[in-house]
C-alpha atoms as a PDB file:
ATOM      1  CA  UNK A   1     -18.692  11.678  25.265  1.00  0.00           C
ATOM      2  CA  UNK A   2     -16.637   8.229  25.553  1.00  0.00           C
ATOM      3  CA  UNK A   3     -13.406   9.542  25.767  1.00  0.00           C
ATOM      4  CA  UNK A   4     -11.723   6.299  25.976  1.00  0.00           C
ATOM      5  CA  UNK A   5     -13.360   4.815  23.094  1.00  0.00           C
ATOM      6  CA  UNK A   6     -12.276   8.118  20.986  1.00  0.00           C
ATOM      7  CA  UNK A   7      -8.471   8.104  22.131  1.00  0.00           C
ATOM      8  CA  UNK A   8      -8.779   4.216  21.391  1.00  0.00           C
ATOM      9  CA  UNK A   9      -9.953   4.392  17.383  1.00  0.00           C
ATOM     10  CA  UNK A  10      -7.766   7.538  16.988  1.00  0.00           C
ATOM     11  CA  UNK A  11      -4.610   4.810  18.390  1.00  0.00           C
ATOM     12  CA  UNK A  12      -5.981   2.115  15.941  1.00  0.00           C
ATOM     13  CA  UNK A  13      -6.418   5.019  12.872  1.00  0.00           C
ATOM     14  CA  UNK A  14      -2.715   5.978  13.761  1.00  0.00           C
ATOM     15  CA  UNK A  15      -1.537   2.525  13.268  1.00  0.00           C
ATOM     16  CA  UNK A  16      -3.955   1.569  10.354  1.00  0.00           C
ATOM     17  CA  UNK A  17      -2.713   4.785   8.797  1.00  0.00           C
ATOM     18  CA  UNK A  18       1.021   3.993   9.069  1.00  0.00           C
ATOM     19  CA  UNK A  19       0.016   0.743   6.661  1.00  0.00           C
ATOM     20  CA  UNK A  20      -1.853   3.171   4.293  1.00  0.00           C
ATOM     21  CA  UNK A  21       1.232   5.137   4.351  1.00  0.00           C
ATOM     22  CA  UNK A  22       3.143   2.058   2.974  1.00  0.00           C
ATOM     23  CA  UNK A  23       1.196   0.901   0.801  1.00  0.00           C
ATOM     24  CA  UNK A  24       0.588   5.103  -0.881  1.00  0.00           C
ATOM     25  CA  UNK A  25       4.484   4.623  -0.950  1.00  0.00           C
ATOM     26  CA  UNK A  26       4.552   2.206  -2.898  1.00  0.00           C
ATOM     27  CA  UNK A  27       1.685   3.881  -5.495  1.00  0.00           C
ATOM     28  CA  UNK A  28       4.388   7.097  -5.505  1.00  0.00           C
ATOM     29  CA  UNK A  29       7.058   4.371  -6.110  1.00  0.00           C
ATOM     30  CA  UNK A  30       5.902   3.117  -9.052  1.00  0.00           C
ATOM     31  CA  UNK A  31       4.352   6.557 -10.261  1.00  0.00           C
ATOM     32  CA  UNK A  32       7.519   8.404  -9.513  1.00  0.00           C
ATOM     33  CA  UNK A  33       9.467   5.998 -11.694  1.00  0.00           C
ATOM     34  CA  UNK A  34       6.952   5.114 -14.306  1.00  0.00           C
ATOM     35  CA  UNK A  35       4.647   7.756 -14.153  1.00  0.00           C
ATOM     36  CA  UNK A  36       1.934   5.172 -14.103  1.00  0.00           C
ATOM     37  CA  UNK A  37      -1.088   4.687 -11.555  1.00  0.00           C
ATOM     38  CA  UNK A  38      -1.244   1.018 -10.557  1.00  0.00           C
ATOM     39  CA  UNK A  39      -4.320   0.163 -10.221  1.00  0.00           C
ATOM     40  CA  UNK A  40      -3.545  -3.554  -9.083  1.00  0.00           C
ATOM     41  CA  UNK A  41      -1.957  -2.681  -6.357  1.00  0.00           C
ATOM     42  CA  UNK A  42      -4.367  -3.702  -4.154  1.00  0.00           C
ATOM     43  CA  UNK A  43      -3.955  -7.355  -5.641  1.00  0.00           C
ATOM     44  CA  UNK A  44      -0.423  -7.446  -4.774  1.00  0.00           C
ATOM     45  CA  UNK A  45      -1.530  -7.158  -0.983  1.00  0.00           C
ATOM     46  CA  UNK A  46      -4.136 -10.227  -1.893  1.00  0.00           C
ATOM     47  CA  UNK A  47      -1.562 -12.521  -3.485  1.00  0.00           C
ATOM     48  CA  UNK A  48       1.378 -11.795  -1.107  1.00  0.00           C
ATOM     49  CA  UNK A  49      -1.239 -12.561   1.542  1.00  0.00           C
ATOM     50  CA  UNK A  50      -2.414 -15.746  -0.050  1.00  0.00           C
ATOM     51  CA  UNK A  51       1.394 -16.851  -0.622  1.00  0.00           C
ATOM     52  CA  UNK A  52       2.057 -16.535   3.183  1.00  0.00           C
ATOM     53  CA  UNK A  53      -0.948 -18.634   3.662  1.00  0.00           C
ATOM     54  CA  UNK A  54      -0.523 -20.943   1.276  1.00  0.00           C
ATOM     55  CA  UNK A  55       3.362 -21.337   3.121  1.00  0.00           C
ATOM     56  CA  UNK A  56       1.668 -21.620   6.421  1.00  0.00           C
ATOM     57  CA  UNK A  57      -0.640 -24.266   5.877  1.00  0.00           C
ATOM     58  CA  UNK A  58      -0.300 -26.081   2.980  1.00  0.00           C
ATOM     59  CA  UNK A  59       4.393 -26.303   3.190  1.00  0.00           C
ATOM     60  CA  UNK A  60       3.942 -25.896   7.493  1.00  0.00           C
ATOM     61  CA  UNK A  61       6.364 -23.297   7.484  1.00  0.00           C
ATOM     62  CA  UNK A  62       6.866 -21.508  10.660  1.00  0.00           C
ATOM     63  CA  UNK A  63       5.203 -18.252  10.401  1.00  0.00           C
ATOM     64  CA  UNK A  64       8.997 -15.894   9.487  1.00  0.00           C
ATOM     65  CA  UNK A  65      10.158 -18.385   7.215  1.00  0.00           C
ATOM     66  CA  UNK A  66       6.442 -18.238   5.137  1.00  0.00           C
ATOM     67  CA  UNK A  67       6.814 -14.478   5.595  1.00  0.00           C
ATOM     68  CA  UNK A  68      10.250 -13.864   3.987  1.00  0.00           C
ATOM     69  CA  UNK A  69       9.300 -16.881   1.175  1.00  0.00           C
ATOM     70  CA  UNK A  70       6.111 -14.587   0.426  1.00  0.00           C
ATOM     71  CA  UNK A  71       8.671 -11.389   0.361  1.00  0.00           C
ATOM     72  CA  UNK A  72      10.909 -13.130  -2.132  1.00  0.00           C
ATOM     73  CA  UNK A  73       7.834 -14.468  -4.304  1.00  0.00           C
ATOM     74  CA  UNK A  74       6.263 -11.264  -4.444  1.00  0.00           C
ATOM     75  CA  UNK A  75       9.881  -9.895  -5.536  1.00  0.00           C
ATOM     76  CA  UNK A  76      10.466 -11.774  -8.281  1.00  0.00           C
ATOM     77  CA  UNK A  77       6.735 -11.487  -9.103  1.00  0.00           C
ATOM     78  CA  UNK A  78       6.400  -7.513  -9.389  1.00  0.00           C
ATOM     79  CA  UNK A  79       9.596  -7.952 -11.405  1.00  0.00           C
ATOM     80  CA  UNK A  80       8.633 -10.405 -14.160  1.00  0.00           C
ATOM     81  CA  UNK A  81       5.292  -8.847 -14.031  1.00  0.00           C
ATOM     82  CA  UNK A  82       6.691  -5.250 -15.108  1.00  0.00           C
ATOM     83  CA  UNK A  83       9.009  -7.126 -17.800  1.00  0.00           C
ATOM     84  CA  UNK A  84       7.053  -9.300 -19.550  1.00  0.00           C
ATOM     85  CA  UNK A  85       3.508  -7.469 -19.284  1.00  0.00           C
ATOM     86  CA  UNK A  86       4.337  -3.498 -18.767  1.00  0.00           C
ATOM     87  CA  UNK A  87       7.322  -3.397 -20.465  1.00  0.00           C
ATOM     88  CA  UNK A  88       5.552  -3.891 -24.033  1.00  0.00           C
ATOM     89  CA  UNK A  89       3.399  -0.839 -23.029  1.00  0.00           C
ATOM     90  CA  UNK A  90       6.647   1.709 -22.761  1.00  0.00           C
ATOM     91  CA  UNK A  91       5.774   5.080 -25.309  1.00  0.00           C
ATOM     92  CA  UNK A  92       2.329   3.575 -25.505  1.00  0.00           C
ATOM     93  CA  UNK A  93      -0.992   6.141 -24.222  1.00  0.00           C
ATOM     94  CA  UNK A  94      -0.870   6.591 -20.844  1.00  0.00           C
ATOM     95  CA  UNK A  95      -4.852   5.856 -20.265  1.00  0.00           C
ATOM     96  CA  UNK A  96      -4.044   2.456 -22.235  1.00  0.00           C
ATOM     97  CA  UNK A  97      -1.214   1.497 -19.635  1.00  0.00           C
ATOM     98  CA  UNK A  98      -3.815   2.250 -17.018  1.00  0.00           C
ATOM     99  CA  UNK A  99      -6.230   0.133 -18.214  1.00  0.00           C
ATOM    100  CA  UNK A 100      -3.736  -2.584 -18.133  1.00  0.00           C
ATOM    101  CA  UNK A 101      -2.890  -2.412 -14.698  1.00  0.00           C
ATOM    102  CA  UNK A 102      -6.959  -2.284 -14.361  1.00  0.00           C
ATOM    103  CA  UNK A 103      -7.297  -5.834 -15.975  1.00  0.00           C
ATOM    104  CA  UNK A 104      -4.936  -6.785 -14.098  1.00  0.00           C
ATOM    105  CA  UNK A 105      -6.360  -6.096 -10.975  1.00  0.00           C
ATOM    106  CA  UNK A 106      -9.211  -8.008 -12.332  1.00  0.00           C
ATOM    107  CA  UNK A 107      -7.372 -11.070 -13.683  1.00  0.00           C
ATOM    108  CA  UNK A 108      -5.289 -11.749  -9.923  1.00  0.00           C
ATOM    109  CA  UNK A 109      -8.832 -11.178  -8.346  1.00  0.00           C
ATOM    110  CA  UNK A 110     -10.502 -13.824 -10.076  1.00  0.00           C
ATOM    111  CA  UNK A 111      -7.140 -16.345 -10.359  1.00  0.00           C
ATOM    112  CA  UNK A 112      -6.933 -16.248  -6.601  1.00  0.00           C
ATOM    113  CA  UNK A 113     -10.609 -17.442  -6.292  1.00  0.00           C
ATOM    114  CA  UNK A 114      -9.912 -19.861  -8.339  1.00  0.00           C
ATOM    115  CA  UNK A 115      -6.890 -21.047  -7.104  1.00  0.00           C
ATOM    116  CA  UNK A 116      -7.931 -20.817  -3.020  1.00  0.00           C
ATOM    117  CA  UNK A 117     -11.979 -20.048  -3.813  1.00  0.00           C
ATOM    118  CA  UNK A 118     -13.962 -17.289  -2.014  1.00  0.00           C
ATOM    119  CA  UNK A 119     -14.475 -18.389   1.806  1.00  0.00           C
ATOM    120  CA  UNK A 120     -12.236 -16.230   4.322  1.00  0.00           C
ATOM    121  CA  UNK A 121      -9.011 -18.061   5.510  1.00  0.00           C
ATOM    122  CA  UNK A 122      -7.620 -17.869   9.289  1.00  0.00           C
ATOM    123  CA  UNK A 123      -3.907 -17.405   9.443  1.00  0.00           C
ATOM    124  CA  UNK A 124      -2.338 -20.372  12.094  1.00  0.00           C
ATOM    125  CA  UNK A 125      -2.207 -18.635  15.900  1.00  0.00           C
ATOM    126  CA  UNK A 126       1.032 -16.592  15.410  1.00  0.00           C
ATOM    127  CA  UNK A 127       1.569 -14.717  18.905  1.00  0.00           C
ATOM    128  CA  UNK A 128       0.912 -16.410  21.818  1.00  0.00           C
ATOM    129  CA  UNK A 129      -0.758 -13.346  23.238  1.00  0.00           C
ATOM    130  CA  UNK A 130      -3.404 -11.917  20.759  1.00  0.00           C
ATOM    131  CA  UNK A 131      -3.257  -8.046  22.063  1.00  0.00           C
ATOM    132  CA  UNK A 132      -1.994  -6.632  24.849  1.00  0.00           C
ATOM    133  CA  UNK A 133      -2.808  -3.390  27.156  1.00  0.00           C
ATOM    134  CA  UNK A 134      -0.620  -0.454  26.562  1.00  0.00           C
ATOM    135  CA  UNK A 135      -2.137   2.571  29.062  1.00  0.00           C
ATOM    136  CA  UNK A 136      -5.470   1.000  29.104  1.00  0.00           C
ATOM    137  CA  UNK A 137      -5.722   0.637  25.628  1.00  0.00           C
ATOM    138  CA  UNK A 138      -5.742  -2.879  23.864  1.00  0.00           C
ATOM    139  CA  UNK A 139      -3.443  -3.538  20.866  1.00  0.00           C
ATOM    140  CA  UNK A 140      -3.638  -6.149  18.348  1.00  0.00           C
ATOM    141  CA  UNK A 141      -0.613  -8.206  18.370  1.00  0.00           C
ATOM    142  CA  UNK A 142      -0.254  -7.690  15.169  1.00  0.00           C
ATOM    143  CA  UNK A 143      -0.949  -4.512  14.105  1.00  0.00           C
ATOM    144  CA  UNK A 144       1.929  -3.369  17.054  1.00  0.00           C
ATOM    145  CA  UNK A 145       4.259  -5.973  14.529  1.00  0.00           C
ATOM    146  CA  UNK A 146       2.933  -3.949  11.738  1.00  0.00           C
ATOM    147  CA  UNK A 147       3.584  -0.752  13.479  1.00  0.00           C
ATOM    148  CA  UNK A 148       7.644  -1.799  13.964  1.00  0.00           C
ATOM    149  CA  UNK A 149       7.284  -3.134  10.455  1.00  0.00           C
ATOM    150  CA  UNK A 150       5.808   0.205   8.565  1.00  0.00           C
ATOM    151  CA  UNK A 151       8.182   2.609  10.763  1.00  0.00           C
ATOM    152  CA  UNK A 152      11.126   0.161   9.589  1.00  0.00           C
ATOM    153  CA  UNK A 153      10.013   0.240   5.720  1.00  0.00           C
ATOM    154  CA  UNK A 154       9.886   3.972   6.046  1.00  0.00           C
ATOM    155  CA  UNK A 155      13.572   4.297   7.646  1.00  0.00           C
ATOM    156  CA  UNK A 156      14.748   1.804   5.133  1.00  0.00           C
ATOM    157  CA  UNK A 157      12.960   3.807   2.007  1.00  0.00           C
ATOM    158  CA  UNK A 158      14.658   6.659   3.071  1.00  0.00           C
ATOM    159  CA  UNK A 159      18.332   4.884   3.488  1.00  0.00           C
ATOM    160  CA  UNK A 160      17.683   3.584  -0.018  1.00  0.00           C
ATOM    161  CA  UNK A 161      16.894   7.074  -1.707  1.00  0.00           C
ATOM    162  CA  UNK A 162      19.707   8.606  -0.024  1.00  0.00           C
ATOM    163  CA  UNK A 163      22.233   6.552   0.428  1.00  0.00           C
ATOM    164  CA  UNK A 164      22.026   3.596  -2.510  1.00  0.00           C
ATOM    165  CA  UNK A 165      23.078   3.909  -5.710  1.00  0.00           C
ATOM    166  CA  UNK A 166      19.760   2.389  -7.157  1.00  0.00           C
ATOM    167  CA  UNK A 167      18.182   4.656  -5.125  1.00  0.00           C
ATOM    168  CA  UNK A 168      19.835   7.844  -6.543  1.00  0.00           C
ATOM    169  CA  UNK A 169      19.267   5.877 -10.043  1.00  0.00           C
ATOM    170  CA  UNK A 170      15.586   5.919  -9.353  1.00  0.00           C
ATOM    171  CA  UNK A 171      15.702   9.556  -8.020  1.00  0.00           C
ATOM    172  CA  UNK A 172      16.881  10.067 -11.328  1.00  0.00           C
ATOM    173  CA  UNK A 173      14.829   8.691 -13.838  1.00  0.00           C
ATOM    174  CA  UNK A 174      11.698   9.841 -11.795  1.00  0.00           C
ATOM    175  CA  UNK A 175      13.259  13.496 -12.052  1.00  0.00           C
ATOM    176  CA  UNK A 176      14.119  12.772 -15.984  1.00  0.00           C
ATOM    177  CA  UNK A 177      14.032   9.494 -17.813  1.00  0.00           C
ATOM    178  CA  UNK A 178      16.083  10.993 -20.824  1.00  0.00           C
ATOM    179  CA  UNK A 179      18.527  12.848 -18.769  1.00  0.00           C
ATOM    180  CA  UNK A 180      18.867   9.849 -16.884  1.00  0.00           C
ATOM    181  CA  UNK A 181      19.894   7.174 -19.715  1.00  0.00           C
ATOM    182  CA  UNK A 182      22.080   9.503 -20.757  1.00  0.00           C
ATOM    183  CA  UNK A 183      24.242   9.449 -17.246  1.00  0.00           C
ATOM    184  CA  UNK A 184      23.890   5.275 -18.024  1.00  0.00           C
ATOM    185  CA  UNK A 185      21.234   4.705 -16.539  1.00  0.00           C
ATOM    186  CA  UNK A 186      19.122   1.332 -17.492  1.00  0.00           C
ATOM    187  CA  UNK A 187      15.854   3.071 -16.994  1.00  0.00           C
ATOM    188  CA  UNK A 188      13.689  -0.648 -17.983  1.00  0.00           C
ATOM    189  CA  UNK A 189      16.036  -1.469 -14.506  1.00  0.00           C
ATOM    190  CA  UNK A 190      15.097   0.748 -12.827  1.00  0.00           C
ATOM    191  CA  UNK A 191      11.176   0.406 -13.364  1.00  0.00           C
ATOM    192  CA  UNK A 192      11.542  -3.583 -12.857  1.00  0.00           C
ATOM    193  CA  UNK A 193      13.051  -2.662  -9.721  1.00  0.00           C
ATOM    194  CA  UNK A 194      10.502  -0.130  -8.278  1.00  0.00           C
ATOM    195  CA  UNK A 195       7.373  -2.814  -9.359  1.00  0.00           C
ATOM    196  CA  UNK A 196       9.357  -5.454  -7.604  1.00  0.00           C
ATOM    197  CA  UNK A 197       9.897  -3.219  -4.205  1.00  0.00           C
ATOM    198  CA  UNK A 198       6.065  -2.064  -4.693  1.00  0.00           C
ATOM    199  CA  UNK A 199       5.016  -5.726  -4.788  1.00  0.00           C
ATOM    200  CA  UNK A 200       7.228  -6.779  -1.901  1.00  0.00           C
ATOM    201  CA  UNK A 201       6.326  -4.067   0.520  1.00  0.00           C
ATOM    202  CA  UNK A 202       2.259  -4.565  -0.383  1.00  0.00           C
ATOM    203  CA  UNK A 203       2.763  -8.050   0.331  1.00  0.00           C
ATOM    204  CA  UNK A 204       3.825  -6.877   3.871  1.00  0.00           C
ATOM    205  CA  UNK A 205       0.491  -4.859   4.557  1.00  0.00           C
ATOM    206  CA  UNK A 206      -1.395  -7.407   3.271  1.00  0.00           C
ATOM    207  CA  UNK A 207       0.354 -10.426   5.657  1.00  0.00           C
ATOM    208  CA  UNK A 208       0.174  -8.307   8.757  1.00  0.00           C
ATOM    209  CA  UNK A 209      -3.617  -7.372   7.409  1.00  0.00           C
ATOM    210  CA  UNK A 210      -4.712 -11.224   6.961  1.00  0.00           C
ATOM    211  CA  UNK A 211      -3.052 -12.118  10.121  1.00  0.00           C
ATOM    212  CA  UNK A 212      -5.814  -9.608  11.948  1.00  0.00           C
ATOM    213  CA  UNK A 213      -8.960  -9.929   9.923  1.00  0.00           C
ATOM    214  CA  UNK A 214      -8.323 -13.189   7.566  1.00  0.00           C
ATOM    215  CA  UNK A 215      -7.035 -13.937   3.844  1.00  0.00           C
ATOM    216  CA  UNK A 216     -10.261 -12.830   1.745  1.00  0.00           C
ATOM    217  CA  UNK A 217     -11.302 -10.890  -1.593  1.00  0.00           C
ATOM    218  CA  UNK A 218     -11.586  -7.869   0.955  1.00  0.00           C
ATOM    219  CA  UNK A 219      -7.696  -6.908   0.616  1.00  0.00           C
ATOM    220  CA  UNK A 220      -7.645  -6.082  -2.769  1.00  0.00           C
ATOM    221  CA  UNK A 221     -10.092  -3.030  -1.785  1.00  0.00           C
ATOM    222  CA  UNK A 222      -7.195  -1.969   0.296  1.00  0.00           C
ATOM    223  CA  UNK A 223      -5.714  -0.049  -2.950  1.00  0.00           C
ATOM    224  CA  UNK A 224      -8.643   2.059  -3.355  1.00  0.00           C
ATOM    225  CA  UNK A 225      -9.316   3.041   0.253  1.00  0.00           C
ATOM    226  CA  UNK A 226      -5.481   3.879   0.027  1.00  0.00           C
ATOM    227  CA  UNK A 227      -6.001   5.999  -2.931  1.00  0.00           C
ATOM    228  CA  UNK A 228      -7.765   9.022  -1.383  1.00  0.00           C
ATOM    229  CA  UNK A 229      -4.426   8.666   0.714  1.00  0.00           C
ATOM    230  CA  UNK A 230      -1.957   8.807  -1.915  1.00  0.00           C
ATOM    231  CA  UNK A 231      -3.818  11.985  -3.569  1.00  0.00           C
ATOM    232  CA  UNK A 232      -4.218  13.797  -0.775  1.00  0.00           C
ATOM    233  CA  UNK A 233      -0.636  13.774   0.083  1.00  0.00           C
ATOM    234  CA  UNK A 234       0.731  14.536  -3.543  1.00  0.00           C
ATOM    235  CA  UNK A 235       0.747  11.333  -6.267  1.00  0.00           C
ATOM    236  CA  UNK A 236       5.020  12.303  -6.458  1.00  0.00           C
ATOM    237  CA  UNK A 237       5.676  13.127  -2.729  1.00  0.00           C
ATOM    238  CA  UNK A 238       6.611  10.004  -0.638  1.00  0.00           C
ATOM    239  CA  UNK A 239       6.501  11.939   2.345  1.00  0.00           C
ATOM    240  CA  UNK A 240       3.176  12.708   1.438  1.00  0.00           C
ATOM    241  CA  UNK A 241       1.755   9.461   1.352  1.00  0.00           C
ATOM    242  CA  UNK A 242       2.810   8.445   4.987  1.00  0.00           C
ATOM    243  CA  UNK A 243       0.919  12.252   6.260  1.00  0.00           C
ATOM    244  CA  UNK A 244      -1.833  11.320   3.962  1.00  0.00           C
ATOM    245  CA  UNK A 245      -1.960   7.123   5.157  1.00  0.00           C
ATOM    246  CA  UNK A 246      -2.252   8.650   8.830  1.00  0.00           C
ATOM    247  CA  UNK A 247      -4.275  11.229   7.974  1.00  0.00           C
ATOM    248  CA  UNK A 248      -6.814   9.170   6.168  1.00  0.00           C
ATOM    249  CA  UNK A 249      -6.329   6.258   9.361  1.00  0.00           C
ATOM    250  CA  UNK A 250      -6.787   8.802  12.141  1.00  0.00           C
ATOM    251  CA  UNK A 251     -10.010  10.780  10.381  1.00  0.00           C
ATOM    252  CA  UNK A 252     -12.171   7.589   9.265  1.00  0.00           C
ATOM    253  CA  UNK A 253     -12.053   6.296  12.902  1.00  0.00           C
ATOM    254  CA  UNK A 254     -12.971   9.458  13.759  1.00  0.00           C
ATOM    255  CA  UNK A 255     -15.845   9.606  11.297  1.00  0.00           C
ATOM    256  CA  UNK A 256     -17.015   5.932  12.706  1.00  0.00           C
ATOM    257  CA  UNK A 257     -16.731   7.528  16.322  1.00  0.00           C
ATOM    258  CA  UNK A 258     -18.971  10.598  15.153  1.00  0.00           C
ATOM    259  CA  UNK A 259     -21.426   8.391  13.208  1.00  0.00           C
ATOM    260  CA  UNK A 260     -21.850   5.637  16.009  1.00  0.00           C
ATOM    261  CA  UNK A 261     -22.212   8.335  19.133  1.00  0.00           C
ATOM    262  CA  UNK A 262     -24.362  11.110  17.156  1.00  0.00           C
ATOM    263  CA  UNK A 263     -25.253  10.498  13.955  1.00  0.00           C
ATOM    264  CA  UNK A 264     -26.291   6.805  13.400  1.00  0.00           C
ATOM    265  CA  UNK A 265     -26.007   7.030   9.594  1.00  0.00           C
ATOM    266  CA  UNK A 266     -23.777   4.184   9.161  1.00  0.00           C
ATOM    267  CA  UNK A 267     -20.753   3.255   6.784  1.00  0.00           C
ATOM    268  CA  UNK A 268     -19.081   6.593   7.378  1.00  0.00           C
ATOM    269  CA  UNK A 269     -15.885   4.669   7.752  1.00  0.00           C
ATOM    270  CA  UNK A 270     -15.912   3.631   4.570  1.00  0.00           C
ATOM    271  CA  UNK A 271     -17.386   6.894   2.604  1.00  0.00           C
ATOM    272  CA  UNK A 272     -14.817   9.527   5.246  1.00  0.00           C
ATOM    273  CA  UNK A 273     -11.912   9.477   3.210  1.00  0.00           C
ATOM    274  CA  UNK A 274     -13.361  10.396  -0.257  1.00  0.00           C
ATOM    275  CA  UNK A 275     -15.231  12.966   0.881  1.00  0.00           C
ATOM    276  CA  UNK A 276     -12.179  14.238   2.736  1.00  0.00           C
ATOM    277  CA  UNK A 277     -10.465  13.488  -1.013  1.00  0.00           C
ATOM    278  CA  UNK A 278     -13.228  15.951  -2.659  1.00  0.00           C
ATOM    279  CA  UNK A 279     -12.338  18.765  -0.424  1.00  0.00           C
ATOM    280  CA  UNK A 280      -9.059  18.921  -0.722  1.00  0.00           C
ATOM    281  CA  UNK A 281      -8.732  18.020  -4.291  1.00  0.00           C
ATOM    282  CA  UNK A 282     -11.169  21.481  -4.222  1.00  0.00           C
ATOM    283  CA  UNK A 283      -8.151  23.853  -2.585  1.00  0.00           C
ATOM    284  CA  UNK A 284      -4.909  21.635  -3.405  1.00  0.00           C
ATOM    285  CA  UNK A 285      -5.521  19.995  -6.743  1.00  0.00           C
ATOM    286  CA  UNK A 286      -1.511  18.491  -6.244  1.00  0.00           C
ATOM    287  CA  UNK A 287      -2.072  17.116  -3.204  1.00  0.00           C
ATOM    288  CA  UNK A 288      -0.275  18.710   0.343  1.00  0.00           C
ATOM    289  CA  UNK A 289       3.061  17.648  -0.520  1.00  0.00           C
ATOM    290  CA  UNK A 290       2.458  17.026  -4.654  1.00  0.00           C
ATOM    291  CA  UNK A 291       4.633  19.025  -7.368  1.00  0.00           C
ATOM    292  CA  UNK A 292       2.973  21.575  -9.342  1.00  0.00           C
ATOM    293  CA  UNK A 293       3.271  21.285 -12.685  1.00  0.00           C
ATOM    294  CA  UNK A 294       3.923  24.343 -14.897  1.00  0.00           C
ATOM    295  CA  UNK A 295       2.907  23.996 -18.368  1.00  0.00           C
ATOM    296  CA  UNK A 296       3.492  26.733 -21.154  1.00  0.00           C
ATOM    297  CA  UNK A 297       1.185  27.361 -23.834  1.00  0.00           C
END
């Protein structure tokens, strides 16, 4: 057995799984407050990526100052996007909500080809020193950035819950939305808030993803493979998407270790975490960390 080669794709799943674990947060973000699945949320990584790009190359930006414009753009994007296109939905069908965020996901796909066509885009050279050797083992450059990044989102998620008034105001109207515009709440506030911080955070992942493997159609399938993620945890449990990002990271390296030293089937990296999904949706329909609901008939 190739030990180092095992204890190196279980370091990469760890890190890879700390950016599933942000971007699941942001899928329990917007559930928890809206009780909507986003199904676009892959297509905020795409965009915020393509922003940063666009920043880089087309405005010369250096590479912090593109980053925080794409941040702000994707802000003020998730925002207006939950105003002027979700917020006509509110006490419509759930399922037709869904399919919303659906054609959305289809809509940014095929505006960004338009806009900056299909061909793979390089980010400029942003370290001077593309990975480095911790113990032996070599580390992207960026995905260590995304590492500091994705623990400092998760310290700064819990802060904000806590600590922050909008936070507690979002606590609330995920726990009640009734109960929570009576305490004054502005509940359309609060969900304009959580698609903006969804959409801001994605953006992230998707930046620190395009930086390592290029801007490309590719990212947007980052919201499905984070799916299986978000479910396994619990679709309410924020904690449970970060265990069930590094979960999902750590066990789909191991299933391309497996495939490539015994079994030779190919694309188990890719199939892994559904069939991981399957199993436990058999035993733990809510998830590991999901809320059981309790319904009397």
């Amino acid at each position: 057995m190739n030990f180092e080669l095992l204890i190196q794709l279980v370091v990469n799943g760890l890190i890879v799984g700390l950016l599933y674990g942000v971007i699941g947060m942001c899928f329990v973000l917007v559930y928890k407050s809206t009780q909507i699945v986003n199904f676009a949320q892959g297509e905020f990584l795409l965009v915020g990526a393509w922003v940063c790009w666009a920043a880089l190359i087309y405005l010369e930006l250096p590479f912090f100052l593109g980053f925080i414009l794409s941040l702000c753009f994707m802000a003020a994007f998730g925002v207006l996007l939950q105003m002027i296109v979700l917020r006509p939905m509110i006490g419509e069908p759930i399922i037709s909500v869904i399919m919303v965020t659906i054609g959305l996901s289809m809509f940014f796909q095929a505006l960004m080809k338009w806009i900056f066509g299909v061909s793979p885009q390089s980010y400029p050279q942003v370290f001077d020193t593309q990975s480095i050797n911790i113990f032996g083992l070599n580390i992207e450059m960026a995905y260590l950035m995304s590492t500091i990044i994705a623990i400092m989102i998760m310290v700064a998620f819990y802060l904000f819950f806590k600590h922050s008034k909008h936070g507690l105001a979002m606590r609330a109207t995920a726990f009640d939305q009734q109960v929570a515009q009576s305490l004054g709440i502005s509940v359309k506030q609060v969900f304009a808030m959580s698609w903006g911080i969804a959409a801001t955070v994605s953006a992230t992942a998707g930046v620190v993803i395009g930086m390592v493997n290029g801007v490309s159609d590719s990212l947007s399938i980052m919201g499905i493979k984070v799916f299986p993620a978000v479910i396994l945890g619990g679709l309410d449990s924020i904690v449970g998407a970060i265990v069930g990002g590094v979960t999902i990271g750590i066990l789909e390296n191991l299933a391309e270790f497996v495939d490539s030293q015994y079994l030779q089937v190919g694309n188990m990296y890719d199939i892994a975490p559904f069939y991981v999904l399957l199993i436990i949706l058999w035993f733990k329909p809510y998830g590991l960390f999901g809320t059981k609901d309790i319904e009397r008939i």
